[in-house]
C-alpha atoms as a PDB file:
ATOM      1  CA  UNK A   1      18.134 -18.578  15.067  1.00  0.00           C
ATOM      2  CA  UNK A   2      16.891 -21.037  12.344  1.00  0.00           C
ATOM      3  CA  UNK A   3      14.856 -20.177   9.333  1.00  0.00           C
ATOM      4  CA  UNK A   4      12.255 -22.701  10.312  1.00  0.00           C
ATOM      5  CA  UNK A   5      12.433 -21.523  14.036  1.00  0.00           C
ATOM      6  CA  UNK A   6      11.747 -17.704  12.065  1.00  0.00           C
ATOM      7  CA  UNK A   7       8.860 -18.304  10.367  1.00  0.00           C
ATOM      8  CA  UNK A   8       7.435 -20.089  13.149  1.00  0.00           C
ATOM      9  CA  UNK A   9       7.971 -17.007  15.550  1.00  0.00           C
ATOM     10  CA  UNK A  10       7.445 -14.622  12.831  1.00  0.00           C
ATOM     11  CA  UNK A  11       3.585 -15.915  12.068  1.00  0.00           C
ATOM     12  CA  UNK A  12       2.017 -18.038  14.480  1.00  0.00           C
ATOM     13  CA  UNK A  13       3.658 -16.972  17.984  1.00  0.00           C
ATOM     14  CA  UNK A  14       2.351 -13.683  19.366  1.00  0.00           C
ATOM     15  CA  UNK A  15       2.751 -14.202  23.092  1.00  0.00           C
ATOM     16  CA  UNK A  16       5.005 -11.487  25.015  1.00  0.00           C
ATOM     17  CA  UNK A  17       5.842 -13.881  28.026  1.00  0.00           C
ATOM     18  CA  UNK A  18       6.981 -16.611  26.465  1.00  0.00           C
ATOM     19  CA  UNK A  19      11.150 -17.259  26.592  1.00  0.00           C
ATOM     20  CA  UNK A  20      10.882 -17.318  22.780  1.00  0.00           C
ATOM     21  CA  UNK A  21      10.090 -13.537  22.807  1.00  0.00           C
ATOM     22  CA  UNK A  22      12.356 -13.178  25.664  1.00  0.00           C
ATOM     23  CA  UNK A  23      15.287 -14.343  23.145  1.00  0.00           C
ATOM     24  CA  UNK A  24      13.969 -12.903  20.506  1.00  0.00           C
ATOM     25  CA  UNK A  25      14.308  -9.580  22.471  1.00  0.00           C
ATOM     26  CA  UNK A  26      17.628  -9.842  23.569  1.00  0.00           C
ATOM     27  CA  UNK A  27      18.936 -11.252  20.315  1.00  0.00           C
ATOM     28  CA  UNK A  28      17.051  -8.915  18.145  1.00  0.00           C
ATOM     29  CA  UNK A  29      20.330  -6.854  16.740  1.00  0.00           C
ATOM     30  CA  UNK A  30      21.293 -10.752  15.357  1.00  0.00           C
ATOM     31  CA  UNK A  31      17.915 -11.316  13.907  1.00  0.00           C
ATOM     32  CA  UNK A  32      18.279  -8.022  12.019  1.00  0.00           C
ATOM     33  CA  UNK A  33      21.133  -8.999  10.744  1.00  0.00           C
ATOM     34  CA  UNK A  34      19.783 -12.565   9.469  1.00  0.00           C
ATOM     35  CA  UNK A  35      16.278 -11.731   8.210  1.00  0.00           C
ATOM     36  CA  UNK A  36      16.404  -7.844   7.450  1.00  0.00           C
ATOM     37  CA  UNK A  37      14.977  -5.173   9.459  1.00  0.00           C
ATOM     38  CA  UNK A  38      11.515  -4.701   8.158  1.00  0.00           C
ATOM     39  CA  UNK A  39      10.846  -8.120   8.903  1.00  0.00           C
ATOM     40  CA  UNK A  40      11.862  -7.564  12.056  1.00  0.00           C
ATOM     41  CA  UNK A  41      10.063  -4.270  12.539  1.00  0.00           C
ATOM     42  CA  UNK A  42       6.921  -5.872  10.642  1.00  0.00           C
ATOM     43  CA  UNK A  43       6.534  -8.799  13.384  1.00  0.00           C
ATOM     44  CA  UNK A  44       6.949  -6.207  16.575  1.00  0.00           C
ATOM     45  CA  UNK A  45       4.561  -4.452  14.946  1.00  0.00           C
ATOM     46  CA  UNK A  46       2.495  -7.356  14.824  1.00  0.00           C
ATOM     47  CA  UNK A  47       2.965  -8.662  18.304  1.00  0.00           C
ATOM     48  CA  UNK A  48       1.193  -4.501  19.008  1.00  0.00           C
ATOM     49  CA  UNK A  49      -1.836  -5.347  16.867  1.00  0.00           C
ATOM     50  CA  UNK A  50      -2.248  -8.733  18.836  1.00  0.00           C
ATOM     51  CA  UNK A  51      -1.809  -7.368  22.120  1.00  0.00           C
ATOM     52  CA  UNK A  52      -4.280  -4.165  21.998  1.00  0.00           C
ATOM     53  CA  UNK A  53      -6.355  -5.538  24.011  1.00  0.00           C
ATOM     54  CA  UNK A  54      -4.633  -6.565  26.443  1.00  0.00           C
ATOM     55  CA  UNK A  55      -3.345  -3.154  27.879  1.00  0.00           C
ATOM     56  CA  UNK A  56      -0.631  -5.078  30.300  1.00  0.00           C
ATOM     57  CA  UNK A  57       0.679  -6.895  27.292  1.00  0.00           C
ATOM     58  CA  UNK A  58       0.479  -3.944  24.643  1.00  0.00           C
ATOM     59  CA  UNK A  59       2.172  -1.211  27.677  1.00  0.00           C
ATOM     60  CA  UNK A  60       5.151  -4.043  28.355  1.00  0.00           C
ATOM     61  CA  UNK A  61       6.167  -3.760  24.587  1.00  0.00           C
ATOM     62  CA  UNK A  62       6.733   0.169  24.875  1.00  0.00           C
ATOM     63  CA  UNK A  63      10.277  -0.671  26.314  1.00  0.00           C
ATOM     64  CA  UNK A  64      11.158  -3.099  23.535  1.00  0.00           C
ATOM     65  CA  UNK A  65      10.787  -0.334  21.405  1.00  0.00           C
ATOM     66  CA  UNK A  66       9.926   2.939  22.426  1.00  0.00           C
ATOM     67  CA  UNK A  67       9.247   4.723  18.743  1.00  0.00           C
ATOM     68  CA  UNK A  68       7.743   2.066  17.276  1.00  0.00           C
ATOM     69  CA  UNK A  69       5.225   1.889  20.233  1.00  0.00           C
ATOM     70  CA  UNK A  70       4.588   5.657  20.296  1.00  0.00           C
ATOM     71  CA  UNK A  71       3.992   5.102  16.175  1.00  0.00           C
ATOM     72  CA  UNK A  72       1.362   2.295  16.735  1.00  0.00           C
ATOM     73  CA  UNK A  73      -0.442   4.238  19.536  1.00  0.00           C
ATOM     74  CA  UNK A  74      -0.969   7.015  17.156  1.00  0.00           C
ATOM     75  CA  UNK A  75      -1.881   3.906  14.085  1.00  0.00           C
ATOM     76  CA  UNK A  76      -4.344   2.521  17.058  1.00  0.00           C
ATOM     77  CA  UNK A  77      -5.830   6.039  17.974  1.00  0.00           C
ATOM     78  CA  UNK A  78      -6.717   6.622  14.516  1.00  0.00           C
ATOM     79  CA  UNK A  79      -8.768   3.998  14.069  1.00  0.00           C
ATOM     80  CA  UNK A  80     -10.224   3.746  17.333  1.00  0.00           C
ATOM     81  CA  UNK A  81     -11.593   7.564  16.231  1.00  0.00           C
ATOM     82  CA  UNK A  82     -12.712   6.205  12.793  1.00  0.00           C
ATOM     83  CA  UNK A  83     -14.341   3.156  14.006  1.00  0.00           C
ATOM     84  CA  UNK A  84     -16.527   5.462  16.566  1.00  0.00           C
ATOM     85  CA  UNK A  85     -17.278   8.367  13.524  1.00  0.00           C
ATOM     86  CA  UNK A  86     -18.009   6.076  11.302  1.00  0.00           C
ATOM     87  CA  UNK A  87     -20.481   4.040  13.782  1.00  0.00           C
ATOM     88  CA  UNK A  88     -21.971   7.629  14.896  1.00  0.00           C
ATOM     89  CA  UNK A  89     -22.012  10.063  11.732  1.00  0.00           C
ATOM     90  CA  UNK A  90     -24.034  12.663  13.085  1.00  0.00           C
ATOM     91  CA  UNK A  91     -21.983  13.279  16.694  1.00  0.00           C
ATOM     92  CA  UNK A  92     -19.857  16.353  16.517  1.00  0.00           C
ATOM     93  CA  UNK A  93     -17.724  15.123  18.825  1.00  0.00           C
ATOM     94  CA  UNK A  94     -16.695  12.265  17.729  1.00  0.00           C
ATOM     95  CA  UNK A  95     -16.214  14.196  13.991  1.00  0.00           C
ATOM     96  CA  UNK A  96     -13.627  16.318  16.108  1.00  0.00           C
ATOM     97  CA  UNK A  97     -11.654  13.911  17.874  1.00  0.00           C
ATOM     98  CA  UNK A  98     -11.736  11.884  14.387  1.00  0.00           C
ATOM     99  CA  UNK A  99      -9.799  14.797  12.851  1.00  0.00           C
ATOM    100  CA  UNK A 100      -7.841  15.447  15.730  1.00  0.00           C
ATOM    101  CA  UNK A 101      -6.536  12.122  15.807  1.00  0.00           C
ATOM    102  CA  UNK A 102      -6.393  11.296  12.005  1.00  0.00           C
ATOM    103  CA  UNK A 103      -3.634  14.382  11.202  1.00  0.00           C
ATOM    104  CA  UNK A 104      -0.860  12.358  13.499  1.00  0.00           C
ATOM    105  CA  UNK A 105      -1.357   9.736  11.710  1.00  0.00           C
ATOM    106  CA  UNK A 106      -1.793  10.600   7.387  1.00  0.00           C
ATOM    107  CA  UNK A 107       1.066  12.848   8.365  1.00  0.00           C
ATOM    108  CA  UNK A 108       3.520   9.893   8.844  1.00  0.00           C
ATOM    109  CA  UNK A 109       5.965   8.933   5.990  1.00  0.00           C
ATOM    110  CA  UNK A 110       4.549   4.886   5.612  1.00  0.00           C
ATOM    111  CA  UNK A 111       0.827   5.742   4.934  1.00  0.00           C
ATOM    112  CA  UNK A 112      -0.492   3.713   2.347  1.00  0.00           C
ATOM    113  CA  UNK A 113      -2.089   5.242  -0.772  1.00  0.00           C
ATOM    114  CA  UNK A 114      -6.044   3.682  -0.115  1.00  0.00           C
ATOM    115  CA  UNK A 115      -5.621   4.904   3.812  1.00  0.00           C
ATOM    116  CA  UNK A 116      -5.793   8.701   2.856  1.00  0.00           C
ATOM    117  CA  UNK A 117      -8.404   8.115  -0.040  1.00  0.00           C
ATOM    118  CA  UNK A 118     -10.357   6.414   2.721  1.00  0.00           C
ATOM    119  CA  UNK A 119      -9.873   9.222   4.939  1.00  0.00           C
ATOM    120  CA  UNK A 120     -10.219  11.732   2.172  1.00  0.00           C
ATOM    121  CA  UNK A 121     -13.994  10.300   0.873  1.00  0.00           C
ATOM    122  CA  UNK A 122     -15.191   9.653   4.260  1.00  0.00           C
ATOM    123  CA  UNK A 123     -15.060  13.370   5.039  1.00  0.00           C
ATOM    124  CA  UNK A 124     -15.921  14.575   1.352  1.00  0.00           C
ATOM    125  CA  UNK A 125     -19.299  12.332   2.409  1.00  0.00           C
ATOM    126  CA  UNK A 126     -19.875  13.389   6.198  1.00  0.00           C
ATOM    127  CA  UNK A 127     -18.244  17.806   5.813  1.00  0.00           C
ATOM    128  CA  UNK A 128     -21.593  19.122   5.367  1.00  0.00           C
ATOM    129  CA  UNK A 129     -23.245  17.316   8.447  1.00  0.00           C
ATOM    130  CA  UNK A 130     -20.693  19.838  10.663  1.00  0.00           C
ATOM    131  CA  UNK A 131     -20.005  22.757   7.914  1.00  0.00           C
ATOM    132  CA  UNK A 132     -16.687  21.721   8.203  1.00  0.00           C
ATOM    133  CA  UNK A 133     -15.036  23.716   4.956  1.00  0.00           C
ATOM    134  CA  UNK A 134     -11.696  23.211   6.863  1.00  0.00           C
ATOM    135  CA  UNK A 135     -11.824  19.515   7.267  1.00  0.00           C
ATOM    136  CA  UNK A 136     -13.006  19.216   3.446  1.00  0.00           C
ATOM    137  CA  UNK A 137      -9.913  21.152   2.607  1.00  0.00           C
ATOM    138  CA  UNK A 138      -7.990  18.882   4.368  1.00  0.00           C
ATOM    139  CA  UNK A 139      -9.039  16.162   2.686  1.00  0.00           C
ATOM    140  CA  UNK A 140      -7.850  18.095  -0.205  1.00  0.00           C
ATOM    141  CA  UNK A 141      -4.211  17.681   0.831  1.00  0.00           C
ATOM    142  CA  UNK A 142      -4.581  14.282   2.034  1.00  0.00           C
ATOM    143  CA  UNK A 143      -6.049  12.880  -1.591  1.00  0.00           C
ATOM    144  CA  UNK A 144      -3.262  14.579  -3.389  1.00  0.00           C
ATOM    145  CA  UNK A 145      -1.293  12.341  -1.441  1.00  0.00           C
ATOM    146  CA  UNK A 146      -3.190   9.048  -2.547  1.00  0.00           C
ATOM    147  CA  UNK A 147      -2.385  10.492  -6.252  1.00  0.00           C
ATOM    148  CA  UNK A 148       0.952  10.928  -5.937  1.00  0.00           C
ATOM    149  CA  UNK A 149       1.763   7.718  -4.222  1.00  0.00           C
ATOM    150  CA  UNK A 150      -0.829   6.144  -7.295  1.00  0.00           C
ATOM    151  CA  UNK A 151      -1.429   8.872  -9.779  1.00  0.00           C
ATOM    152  CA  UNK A 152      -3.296   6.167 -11.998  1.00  0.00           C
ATOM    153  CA  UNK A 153      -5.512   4.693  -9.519  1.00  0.00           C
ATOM    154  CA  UNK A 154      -9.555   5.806 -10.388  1.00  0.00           C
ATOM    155  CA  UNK A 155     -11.088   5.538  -7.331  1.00  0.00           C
ATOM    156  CA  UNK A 156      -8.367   8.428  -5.991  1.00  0.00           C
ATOM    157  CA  UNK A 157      -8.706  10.337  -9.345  1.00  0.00           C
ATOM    158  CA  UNK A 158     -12.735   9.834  -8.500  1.00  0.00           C
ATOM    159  CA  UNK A 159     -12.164  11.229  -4.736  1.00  0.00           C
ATOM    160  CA  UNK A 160      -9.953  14.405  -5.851  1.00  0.00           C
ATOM    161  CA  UNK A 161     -12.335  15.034  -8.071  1.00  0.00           C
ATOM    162  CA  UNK A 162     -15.479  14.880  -5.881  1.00  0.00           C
ATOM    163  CA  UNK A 163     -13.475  17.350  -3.376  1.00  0.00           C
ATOM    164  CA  UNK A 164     -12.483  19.793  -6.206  1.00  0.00           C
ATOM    165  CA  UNK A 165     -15.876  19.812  -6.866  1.00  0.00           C
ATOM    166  CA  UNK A 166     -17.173  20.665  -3.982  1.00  0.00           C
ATOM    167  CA  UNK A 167     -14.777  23.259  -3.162  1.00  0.00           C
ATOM    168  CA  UNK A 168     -16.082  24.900  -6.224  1.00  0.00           C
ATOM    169  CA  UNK A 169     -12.690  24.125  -8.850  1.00  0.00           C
ATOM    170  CA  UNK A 170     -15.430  22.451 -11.129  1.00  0.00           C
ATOM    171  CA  UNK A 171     -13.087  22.552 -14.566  1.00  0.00           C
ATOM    172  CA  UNK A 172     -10.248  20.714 -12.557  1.00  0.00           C
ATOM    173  CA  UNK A 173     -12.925  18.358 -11.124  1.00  0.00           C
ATOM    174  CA  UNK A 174     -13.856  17.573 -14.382  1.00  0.00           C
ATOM    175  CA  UNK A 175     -10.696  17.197 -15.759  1.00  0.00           C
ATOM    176  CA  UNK A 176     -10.017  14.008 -13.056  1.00  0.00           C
ATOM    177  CA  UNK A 177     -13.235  13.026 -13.395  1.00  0.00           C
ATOM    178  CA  UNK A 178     -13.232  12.525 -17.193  1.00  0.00           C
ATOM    179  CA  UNK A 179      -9.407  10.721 -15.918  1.00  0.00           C
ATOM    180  CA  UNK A 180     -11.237   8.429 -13.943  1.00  0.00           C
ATOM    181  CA  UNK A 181     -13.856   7.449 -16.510  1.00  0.00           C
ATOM    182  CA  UNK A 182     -11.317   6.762 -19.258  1.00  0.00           C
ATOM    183  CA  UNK A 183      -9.315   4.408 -17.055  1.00  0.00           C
ATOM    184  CA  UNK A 184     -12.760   2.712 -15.905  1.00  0.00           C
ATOM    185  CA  UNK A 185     -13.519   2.181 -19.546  1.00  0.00           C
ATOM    186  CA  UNK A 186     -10.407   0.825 -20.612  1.00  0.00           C
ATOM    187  CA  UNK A 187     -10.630  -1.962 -17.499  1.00  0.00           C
ATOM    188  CA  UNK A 188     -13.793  -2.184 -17.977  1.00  0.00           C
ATOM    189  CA  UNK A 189     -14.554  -1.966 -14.007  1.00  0.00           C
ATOM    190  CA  UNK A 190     -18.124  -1.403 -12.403  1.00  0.00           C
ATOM    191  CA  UNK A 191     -17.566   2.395 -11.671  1.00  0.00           C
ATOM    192  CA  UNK A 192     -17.939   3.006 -15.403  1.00  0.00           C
ATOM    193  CA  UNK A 193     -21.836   4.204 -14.846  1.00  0.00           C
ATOM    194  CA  UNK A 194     -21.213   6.230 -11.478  1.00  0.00           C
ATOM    195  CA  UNK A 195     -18.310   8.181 -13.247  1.00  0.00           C
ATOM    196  CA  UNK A 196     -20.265   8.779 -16.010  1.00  0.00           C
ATOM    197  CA  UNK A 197     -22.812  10.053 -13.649  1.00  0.00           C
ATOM    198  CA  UNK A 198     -21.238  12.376 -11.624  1.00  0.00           C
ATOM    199  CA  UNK A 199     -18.884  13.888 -14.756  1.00  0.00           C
ATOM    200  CA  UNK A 200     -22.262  14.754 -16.357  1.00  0.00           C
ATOM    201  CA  UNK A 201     -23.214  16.260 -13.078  1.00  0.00           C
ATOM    202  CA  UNK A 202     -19.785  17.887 -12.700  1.00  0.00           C
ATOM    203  CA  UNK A 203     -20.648  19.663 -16.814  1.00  0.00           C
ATOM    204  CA  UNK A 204     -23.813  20.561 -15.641  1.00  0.00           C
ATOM    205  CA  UNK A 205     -22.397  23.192 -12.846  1.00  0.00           C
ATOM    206  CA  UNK A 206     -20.349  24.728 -15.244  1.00  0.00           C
ATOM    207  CA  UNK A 207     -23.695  25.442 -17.552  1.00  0.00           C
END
């Protein structure tokens, strides 16, 4: 139950067969109590991204914690899904069980900010292979998300904007657009040229 025992568990030991998980296991109420519960919940979490390939390994850990299992399957279907789409843009199917799969997931309370951008401008990019108007508004929903958890960030403001755009509210596309541009300008970042770009292209509908 040492500190140095801890952080040698915690980062370098992810075997599930070993009596050091075994006690880890079994003693995991006391570990809580010693080194917090997100650290505890971060390392079994851990131990599941280790294990996926090993389906014998990865199944045993659904009893050590049946939520957090179900939670990681739905984490490890998602990408699966988004690994394949993006390998395979042009396959309907794979577009469908991409969606299908990704909803589960972005609709989870612990979703960080860049995961639904990413989500969000891969579909803005790939809606009109499939005519998908529902998945773009989607993505809609999902980037509002990335702004609220970062309302500042450019790249987000740059993805809301791109979807506003193409589901045809140009002035409010604009509006993040020109949001995005000002922060790039005041950091002086790379996407200063492509926001300039695409806010000029964004004026031009409107002409």
């Amino acid at each position: 139950m040492s500190d140095s025992s801890w952080r040698l568990f915690q980062w370098f030991d992810n075997d599930v067969e070993t009596q050091q998980f075994k006690f880890f296991t079994k003693h995991r109420a006391e570990f809580e109590k010693k080194h917090g519960k997100k650290q505890v919940r971060d390392k079994l979490w851990y131990l599941l991204n280790a294990n996926m390939r090993d389906s014998v390994k990865y199944n045993s850990l659904r009893k050590v914690d049946p939520t957090l299992f179900a939670e990681h399957k739905t984490f490890s279907n998602y990408q699966q899904a988004f690994s394949k789409a993006r390998s395979n843009k042009s396959d309907l199917t794979s577009w469908n069980i991409f969606l299908k799969v990704a909803k589960p997931y972005l609709d989870r309370d612990s979703i960080e900010a860049y995961q639904y951008n990413e989500t969000s401008w891969y579909i803005y990019e790939n809606y009109k292979t499939f005519q998908d108007a529902v998945a773009l508004k989607q993505a809609k929903t999902w980037s509002e998300k990335s702004l609220q958890l970062l309302p500042e960030e450019q790249q987000y403001q740059d993805t809301y904007a791109h979807i506003l755009f193409e589901l045809g509210e140009v002035q409010e596309a604009i509006n993040y657009e020109e949001k995005a541009l000002k922060g790039a300008m005041a950091k002086k970042t790379d996407s200063v040229k492509f926001f300039t770009d695409e806010l000029e292209r964004f004026k031009k509908a409107l002409k």
